[in-house]
PDB file of N, CA and C in Angstrom:
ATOM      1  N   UNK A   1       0.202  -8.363  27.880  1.00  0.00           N
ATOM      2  CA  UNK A   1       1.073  -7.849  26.820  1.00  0.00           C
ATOM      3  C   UNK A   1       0.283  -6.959  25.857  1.00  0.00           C
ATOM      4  N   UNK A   2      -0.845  -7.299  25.696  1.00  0.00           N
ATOM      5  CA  UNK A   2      -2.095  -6.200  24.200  1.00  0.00           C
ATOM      6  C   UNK A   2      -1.959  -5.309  24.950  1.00  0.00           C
ATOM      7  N   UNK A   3      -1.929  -4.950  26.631  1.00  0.00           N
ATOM      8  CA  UNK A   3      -2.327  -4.008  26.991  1.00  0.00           C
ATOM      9  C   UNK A   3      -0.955  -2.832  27.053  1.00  0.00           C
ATOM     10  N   UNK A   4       0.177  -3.242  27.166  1.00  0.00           N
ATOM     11  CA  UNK A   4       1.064  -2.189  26.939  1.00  0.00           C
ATOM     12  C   UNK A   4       1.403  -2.089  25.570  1.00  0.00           C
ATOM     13  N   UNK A   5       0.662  -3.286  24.765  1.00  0.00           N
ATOM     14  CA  UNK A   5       1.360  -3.123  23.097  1.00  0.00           C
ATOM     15  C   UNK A   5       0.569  -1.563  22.881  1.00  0.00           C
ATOM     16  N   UNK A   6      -0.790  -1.501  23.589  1.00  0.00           N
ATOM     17  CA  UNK A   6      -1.743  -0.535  23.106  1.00  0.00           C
ATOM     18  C   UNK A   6      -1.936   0.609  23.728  1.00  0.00           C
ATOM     19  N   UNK A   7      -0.688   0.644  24.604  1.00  0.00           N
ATOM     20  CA  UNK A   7      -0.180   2.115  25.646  1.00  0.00           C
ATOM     21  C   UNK A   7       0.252   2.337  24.192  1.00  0.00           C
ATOM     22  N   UNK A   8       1.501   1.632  23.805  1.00  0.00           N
ATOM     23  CA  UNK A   8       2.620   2.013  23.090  1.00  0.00           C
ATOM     24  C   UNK A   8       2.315   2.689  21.525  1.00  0.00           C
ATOM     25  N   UNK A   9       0.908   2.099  21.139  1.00  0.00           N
ATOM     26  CA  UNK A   9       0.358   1.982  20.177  1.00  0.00           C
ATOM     27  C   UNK A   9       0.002   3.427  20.271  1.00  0.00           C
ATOM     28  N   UNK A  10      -0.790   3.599  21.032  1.00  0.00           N
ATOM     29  CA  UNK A  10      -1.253   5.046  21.199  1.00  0.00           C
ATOM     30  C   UNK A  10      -0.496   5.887  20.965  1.00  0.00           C
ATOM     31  N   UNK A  11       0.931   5.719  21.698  1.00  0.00           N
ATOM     32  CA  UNK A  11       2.157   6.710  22.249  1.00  0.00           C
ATOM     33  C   UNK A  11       2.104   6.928  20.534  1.00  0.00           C
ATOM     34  N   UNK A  12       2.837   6.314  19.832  1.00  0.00           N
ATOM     35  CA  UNK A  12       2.933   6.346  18.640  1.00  0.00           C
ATOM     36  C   UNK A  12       2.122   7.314  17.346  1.00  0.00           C
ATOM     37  N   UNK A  13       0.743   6.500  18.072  1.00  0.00           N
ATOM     38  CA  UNK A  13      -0.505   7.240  16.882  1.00  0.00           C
ATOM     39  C   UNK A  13      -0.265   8.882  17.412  1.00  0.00           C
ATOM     40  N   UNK A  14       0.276   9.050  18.441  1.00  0.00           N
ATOM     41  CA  UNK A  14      -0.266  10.319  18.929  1.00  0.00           C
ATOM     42  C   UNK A  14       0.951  11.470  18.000  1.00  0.00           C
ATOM     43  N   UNK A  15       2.601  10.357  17.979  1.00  0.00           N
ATOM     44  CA  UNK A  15       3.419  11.319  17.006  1.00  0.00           C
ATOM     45  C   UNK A  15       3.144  11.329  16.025  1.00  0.00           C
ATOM     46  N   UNK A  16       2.734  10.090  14.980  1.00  0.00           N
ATOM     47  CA  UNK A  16       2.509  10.121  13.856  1.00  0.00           C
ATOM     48  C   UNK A  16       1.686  11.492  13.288  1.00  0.00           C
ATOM     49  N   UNK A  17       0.689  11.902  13.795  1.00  0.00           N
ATOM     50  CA  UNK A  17      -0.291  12.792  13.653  1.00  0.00           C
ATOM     51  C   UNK A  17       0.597  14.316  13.793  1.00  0.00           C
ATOM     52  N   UNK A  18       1.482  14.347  15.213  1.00  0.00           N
ATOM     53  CA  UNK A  18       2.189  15.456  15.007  1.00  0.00           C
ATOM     54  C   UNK A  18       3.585  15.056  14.376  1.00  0.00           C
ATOM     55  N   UNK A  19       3.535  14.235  13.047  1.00  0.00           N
ATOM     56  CA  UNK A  19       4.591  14.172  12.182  1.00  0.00           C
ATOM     57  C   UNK A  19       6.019  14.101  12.826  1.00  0.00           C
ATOM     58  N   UNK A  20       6.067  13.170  14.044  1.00  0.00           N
ATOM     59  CA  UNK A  20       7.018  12.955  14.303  1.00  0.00           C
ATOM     60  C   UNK A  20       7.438  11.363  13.795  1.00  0.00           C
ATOM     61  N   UNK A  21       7.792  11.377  12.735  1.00  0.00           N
ATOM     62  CA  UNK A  21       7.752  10.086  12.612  1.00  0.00           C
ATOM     63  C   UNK A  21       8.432   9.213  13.531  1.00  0.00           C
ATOM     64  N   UNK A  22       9.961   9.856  13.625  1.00  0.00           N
ATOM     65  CA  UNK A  22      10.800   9.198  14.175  1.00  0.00           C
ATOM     66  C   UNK A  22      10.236   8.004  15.641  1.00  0.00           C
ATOM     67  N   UNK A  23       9.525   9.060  16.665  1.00  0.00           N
ATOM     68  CA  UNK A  23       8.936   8.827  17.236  1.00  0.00           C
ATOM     69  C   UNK A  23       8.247   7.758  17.292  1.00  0.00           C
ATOM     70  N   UNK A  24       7.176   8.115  16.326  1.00  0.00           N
ATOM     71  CA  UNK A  24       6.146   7.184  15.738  1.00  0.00           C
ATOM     72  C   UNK A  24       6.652   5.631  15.601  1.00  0.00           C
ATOM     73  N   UNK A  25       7.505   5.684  14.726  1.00  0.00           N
ATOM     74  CA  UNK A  25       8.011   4.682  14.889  1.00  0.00           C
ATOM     75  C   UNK A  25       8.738   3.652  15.634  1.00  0.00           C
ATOM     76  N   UNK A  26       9.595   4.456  16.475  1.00  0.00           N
ATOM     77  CA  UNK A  26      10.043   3.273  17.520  1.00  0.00           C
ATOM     78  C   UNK A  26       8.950   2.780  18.667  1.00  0.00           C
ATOM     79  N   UNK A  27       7.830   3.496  18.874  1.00  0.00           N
ATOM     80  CA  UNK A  27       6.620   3.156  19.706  1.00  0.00           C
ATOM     81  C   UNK A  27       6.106   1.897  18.935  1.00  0.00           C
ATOM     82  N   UNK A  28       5.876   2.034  17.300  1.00  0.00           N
ATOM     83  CA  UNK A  28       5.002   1.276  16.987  1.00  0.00           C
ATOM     84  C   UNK A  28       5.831  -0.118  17.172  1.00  0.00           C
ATOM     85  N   UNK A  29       6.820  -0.014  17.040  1.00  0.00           N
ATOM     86  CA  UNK A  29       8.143  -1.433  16.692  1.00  0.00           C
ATOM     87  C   UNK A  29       7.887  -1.903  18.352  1.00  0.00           C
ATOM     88  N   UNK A  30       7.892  -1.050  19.290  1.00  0.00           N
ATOM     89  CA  UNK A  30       7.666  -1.277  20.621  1.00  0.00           C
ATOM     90  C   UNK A  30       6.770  -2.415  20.476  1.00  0.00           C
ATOM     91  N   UNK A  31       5.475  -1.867  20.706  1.00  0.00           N
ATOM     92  CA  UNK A  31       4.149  -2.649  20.713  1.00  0.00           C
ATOM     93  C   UNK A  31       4.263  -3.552  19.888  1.00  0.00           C
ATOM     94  N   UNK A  32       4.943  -3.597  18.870  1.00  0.00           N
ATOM     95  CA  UNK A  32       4.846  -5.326  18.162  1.00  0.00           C
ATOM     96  C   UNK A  32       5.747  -5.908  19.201  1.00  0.00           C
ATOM     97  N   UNK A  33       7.310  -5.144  19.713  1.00  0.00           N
ATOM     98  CA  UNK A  33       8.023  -6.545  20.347  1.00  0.00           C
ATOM     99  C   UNK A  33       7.277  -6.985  21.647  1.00  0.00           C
ATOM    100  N   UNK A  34       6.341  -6.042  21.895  1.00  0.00           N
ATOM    101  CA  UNK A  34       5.234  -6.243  23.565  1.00  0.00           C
ATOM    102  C   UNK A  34       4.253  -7.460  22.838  1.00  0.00           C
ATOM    103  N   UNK A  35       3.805  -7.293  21.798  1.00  0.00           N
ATOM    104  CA  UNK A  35       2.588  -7.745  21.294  1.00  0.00           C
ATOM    105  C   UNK A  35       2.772  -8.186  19.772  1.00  0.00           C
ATOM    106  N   UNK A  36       3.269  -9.181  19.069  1.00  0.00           N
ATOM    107  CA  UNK A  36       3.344  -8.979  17.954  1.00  0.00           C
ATOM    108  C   UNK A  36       2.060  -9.179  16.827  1.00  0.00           C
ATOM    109  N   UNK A  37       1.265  -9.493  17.193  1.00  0.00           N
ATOM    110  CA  UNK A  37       0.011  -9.270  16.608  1.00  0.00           C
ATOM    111  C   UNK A  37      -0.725  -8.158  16.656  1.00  0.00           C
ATOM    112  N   UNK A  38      -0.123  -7.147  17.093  1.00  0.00           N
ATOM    113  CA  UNK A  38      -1.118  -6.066  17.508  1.00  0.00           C
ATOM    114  C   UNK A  38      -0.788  -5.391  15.895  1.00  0.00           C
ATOM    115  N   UNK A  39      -2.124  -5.598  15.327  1.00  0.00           N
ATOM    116  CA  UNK A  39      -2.420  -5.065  13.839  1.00  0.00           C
ATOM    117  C   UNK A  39      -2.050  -3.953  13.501  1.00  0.00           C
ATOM    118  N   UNK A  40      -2.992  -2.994  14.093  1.00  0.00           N
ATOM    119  CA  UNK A  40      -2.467  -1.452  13.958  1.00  0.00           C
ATOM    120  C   UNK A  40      -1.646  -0.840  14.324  1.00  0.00           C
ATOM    121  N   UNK A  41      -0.721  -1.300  14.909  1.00  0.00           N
ATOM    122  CA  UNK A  41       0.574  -0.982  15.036  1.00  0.00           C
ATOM    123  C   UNK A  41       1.113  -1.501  13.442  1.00  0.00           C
ATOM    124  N   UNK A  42       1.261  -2.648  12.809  1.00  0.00           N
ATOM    125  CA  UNK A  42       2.163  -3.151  12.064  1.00  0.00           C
ATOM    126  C   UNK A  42       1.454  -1.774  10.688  1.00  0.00           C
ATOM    127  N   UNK A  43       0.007  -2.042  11.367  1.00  0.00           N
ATOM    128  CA  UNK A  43      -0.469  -1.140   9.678  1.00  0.00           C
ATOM    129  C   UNK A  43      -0.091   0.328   9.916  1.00  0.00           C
ATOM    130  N   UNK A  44       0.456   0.880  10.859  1.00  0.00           N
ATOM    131  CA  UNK A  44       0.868   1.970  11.027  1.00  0.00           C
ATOM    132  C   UNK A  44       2.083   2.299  11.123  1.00  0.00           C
ATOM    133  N   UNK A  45       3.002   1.464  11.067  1.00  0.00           N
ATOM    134  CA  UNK A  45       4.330   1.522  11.200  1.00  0.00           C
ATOM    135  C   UNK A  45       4.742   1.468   9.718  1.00  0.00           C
ATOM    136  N   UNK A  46       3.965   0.907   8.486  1.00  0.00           N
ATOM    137  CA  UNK A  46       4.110   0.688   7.028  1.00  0.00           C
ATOM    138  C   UNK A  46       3.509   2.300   6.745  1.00  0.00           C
ATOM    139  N   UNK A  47       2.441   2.878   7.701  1.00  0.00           N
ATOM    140  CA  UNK A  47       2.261   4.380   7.162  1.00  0.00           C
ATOM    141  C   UNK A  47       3.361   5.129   7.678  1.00  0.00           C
ATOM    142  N   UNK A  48       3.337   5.284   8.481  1.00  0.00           N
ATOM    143  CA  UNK A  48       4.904   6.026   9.302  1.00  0.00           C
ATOM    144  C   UNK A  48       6.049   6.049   8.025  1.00  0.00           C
ATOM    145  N   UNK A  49       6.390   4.978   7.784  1.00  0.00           N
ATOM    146  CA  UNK A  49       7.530   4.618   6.739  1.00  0.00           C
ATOM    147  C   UNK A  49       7.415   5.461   5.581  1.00  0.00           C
ATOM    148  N   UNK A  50       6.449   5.120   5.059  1.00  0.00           N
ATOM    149  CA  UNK A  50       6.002   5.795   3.959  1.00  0.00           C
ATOM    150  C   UNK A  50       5.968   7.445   4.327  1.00  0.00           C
ATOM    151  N   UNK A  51       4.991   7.923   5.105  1.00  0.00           N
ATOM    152  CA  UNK A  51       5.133   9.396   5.268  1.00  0.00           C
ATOM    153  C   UNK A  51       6.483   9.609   5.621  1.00  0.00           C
ATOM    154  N   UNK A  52       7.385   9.425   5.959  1.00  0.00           N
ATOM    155  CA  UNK A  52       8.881   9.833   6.164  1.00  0.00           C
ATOM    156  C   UNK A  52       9.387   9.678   4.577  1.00  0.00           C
ATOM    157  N   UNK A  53       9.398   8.790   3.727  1.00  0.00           N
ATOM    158  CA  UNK A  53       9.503   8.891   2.666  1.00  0.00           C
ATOM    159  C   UNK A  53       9.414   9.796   1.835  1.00  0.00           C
ATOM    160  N   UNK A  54       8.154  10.044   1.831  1.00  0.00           N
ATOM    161  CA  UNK A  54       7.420  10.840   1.167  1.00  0.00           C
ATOM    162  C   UNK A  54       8.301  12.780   1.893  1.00  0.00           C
ATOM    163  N   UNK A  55       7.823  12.435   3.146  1.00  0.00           N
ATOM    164  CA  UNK A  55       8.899  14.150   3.647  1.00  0.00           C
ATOM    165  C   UNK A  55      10.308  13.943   2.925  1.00  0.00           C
ATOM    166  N   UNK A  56      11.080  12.959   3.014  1.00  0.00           N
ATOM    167  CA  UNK A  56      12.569  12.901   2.659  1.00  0.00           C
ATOM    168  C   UNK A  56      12.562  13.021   1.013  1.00  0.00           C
ATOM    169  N   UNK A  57      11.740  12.733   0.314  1.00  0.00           N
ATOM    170  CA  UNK A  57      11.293  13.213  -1.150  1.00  0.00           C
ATOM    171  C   UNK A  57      11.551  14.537  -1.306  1.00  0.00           C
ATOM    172  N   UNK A  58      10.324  14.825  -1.012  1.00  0.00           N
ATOM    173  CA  UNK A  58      10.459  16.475  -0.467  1.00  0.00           C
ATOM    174  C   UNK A  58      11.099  17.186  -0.379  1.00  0.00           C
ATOM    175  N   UNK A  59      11.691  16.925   0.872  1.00  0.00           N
ATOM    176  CA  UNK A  59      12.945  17.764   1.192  1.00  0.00           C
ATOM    177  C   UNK A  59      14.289  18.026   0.515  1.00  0.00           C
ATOM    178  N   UNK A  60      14.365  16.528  -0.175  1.00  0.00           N
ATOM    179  CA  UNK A  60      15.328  16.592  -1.184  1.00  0.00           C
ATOM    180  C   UNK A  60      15.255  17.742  -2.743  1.00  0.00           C
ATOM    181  N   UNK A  61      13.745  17.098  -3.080  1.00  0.00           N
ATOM    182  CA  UNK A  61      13.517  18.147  -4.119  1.00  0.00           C
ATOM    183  C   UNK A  61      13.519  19.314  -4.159  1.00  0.00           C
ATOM    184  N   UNK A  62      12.686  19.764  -3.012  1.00  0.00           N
ATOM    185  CA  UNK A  62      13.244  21.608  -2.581  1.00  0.00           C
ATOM    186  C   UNK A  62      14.834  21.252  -2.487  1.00  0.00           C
ATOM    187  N   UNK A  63      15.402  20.909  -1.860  1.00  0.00           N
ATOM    188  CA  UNK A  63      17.392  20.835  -1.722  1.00  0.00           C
ATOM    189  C   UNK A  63      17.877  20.936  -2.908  1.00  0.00           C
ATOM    190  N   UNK A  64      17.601  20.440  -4.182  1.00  0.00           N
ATOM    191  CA  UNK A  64      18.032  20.175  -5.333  1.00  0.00           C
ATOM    192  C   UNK A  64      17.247  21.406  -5.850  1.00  0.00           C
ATOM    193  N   UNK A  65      15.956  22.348  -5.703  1.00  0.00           N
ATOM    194  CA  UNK A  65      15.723  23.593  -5.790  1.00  0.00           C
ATOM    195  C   UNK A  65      17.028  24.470  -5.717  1.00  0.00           C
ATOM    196  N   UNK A  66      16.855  24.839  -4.306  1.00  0.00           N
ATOM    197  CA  UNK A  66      17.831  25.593  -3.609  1.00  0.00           C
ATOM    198  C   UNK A  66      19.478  25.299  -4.195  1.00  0.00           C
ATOM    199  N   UNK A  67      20.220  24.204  -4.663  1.00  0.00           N
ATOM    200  CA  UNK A  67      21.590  24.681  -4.961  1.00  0.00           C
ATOM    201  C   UNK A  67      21.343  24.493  -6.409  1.00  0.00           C
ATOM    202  N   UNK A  68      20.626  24.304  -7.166  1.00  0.00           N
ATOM    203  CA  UNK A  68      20.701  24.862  -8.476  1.00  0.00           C
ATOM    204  C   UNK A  68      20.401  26.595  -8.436  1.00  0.00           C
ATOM    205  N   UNK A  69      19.784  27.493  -7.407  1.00  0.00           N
ATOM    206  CA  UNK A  69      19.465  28.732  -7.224  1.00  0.00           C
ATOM    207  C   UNK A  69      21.138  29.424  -6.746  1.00  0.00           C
ATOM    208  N   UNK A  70      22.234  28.264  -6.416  1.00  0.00           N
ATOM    209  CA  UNK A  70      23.199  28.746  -5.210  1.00  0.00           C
ATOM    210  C   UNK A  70      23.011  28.938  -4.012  1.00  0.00           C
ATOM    211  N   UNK A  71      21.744  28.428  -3.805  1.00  0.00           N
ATOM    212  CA  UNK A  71      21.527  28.848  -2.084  1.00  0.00           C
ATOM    213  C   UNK A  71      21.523  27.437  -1.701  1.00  0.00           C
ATOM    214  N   UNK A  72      23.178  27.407  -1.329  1.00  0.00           N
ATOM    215  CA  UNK A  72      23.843  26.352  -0.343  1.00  0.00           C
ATOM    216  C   UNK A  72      23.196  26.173   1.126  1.00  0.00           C
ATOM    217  N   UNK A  73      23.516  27.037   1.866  1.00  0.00           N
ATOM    218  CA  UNK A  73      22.887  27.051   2.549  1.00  0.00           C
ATOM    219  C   UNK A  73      21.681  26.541   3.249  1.00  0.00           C
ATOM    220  N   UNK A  74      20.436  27.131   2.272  1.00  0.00           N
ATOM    221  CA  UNK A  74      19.292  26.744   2.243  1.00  0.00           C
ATOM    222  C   UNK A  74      19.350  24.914   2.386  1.00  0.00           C
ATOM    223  N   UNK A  75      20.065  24.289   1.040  1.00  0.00           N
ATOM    224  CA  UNK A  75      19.881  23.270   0.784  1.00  0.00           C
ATOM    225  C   UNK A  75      20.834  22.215   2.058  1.00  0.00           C
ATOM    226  N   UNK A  76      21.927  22.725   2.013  1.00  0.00           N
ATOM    227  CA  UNK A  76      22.068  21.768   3.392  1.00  0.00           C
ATOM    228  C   UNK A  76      21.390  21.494   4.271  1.00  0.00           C
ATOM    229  N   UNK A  77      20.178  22.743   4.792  1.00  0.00           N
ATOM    230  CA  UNK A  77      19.451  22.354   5.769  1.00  0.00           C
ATOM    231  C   UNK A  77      18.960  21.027   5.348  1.00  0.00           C
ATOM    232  N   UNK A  78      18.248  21.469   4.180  1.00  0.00           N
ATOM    233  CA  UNK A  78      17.229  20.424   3.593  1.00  0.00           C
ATOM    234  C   UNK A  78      17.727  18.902   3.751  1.00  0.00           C
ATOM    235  N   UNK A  79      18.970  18.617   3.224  1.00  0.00           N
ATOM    236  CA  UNK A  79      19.806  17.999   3.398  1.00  0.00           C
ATOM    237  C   UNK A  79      19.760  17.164   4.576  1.00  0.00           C
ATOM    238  N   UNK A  80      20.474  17.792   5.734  1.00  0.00           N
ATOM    239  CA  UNK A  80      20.849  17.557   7.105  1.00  0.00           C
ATOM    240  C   UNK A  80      19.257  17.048   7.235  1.00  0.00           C
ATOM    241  N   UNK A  81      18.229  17.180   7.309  1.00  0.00           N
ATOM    242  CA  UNK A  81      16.946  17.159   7.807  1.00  0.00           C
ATOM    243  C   UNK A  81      16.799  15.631   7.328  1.00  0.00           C
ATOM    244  N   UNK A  82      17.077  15.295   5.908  1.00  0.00           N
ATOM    245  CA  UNK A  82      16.769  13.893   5.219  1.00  0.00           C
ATOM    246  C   UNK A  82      17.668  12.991   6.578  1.00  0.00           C
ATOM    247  N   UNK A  83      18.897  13.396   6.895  1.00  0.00           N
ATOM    248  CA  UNK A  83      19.544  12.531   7.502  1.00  0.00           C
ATOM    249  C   UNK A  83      19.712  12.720   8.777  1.00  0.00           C
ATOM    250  N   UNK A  84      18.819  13.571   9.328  1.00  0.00           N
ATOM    251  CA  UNK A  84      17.990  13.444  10.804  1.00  0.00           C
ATOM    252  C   UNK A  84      16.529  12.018  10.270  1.00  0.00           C
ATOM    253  N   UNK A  85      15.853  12.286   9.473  1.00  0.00           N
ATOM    254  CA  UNK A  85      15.490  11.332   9.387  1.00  0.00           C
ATOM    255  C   UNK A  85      15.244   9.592   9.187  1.00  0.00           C
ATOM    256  N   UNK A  86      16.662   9.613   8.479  1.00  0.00           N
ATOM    257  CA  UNK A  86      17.415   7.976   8.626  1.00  0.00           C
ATOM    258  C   UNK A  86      18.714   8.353   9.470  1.00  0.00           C
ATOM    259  N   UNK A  87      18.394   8.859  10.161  1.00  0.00           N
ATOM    260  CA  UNK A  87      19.639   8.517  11.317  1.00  0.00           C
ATOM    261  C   UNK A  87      20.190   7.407  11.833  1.00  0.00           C
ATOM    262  N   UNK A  88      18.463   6.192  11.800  1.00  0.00           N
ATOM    263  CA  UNK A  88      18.668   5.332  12.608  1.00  0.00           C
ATOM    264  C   UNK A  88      19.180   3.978  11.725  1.00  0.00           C
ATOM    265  N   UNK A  89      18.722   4.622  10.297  1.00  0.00           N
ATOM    266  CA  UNK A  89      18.666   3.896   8.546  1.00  0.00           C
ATOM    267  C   UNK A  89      19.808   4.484   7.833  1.00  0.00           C
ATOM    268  N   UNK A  90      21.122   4.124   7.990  1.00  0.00           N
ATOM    269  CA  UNK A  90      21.817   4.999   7.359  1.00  0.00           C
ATOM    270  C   UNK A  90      22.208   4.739   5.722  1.00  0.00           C
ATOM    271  N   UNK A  91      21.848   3.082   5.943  1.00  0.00           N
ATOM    272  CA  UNK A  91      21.970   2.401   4.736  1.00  0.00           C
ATOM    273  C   UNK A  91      20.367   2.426   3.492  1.00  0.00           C
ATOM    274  N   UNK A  92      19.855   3.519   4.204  1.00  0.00           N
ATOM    275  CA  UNK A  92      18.152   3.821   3.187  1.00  0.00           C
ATOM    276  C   UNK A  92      18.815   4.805   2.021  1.00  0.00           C
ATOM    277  N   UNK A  93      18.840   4.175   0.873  1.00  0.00           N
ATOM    278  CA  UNK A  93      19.094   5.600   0.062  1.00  0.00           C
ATOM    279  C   UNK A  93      18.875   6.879  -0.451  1.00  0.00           C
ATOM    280  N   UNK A  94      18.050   6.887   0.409  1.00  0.00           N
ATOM    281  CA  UNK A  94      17.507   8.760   0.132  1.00  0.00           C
ATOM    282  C   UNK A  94      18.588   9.221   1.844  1.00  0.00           C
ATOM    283  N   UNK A  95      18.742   8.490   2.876  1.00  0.00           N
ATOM    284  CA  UNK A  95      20.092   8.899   3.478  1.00  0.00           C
ATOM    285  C   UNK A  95      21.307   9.124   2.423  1.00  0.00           C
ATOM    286  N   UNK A  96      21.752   7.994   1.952  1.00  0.00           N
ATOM    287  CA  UNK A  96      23.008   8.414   0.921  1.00  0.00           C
ATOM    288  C   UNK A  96      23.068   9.259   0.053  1.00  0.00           C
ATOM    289  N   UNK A  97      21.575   9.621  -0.640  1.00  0.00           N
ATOM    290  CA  UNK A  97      21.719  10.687  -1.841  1.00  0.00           C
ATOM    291  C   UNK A  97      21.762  12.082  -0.945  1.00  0.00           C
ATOM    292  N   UNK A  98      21.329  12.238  -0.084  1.00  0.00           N
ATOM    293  CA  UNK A  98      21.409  13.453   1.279  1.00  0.00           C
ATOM    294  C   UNK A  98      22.850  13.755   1.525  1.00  0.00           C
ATOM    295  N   UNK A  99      23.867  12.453   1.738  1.00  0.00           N
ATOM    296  CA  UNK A  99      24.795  12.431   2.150  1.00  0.00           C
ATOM    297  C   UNK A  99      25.816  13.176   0.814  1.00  0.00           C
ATOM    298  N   UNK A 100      25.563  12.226   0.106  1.00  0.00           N
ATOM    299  CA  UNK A 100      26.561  12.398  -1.441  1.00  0.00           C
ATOM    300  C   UNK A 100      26.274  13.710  -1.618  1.00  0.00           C
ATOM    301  N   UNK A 101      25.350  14.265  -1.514  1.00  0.00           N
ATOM    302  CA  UNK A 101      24.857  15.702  -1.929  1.00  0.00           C
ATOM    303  C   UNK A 101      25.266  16.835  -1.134  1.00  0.00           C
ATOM    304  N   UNK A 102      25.963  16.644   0.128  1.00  0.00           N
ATOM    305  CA  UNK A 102      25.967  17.129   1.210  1.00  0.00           C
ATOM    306  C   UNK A 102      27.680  17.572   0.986  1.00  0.00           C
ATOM    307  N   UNK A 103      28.161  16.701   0.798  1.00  0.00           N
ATOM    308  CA  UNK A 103      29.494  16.851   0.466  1.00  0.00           C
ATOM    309  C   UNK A 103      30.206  17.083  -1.218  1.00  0.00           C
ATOM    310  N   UNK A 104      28.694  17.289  -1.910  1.00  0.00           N
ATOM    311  CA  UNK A 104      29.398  18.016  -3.118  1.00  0.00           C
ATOM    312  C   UNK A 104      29.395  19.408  -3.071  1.00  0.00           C
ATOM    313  N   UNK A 105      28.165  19.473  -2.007  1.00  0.00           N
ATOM    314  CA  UNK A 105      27.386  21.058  -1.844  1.00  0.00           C
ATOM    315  C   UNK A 105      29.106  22.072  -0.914  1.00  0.00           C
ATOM    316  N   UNK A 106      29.300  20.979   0.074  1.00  0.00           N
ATOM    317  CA  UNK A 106      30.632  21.569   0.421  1.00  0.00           C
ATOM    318  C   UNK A 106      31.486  21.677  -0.358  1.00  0.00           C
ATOM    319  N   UNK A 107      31.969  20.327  -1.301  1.00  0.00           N
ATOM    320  CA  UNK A 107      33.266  20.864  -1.976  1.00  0.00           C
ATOM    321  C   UNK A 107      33.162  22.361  -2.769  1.00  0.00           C
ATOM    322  N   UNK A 108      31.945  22.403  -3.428  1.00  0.00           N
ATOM    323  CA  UNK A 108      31.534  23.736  -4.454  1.00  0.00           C
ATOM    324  C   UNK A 108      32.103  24.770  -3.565  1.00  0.00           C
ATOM    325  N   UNK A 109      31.929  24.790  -1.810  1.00  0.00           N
ATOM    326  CA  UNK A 109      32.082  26.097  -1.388  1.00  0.00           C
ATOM    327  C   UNK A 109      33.406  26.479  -1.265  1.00  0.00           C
ATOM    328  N   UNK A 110      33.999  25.173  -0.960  1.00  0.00           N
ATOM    329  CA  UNK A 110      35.063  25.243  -1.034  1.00  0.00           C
ATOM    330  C   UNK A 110      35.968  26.036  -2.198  1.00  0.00           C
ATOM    331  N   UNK A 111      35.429  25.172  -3.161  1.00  0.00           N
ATOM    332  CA  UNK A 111      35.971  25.965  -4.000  1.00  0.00           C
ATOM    333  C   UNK A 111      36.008  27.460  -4.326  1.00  0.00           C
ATOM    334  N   UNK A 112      34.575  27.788  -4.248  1.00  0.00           N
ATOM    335  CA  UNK A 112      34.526  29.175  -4.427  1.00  0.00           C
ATOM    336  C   UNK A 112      35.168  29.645  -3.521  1.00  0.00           C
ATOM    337  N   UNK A 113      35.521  29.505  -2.245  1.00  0.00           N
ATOM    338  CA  UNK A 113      36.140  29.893  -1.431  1.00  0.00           C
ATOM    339  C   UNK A 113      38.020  30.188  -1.756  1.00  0.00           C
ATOM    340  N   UNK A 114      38.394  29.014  -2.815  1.00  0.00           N
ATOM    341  CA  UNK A 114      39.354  29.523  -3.326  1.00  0.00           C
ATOM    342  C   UNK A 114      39.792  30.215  -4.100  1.00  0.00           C
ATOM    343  N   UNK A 115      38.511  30.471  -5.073  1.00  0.00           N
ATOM    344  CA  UNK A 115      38.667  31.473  -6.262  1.00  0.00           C
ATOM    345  C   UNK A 115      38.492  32.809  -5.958  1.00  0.00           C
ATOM    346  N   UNK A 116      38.243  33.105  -4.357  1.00  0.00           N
ATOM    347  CA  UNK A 116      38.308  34.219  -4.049  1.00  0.00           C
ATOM    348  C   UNK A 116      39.633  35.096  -3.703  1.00  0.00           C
TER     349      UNK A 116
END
């Protein structure tokens, strides 16, 4: 079992690095259910978390850039991107503030769309 926890482990370390968290993470969750002692997996799956955090921060703050500028657009990406990242977390709240934000950013267009 250490020995595929530490295929899996690898698989993992190898997205983390190219910032795939998503990735990253279901490898590392792997290798604990193969191995649940396998350390560096658990201590890397608490970094994983965090660096997705930290991007979904981010991304939000540029987003909240961008539609105070009016560039809707822009910011939905930003948006959509937070909730590619809890896709799997829908109940994480930097998903919901993505979400809530997502659909005010539409109603606005909406609107302008009627005042035209």
């Amino acid at each position: 079992a250490y020995k595929s926890a530490e295929m899996y482990f690898r698989e993992g370390f190898r997205e983390y690095r190219a910032k795939n968290y998503l990735r990253a993470q279901t490898a590392f969750e792997t290798a604990l259910q193969v191995y649940a002692d396998h350390t560096l997996s658990r201590v890397y799956l608490e970094t994983t978390k965090k660096a997705m955090e930290d991007d979904a921060g981010e991304l939000i703050k540029n987003a909240k850039r961008e539609e105070e500028a009016n560039r809707y657009g822009e910011a939905l990406h930003r948006y959509e991107a937070v909730k590619r990242l809890y896709a799997k977390d829908q109940s994480n709240p930097l998903y919901k503030e993505a979400e809530d934000r997502i659909k005010d950013i539409e109603k606005k267009i909406k609107d302008l769309e009627q005042i035209r």
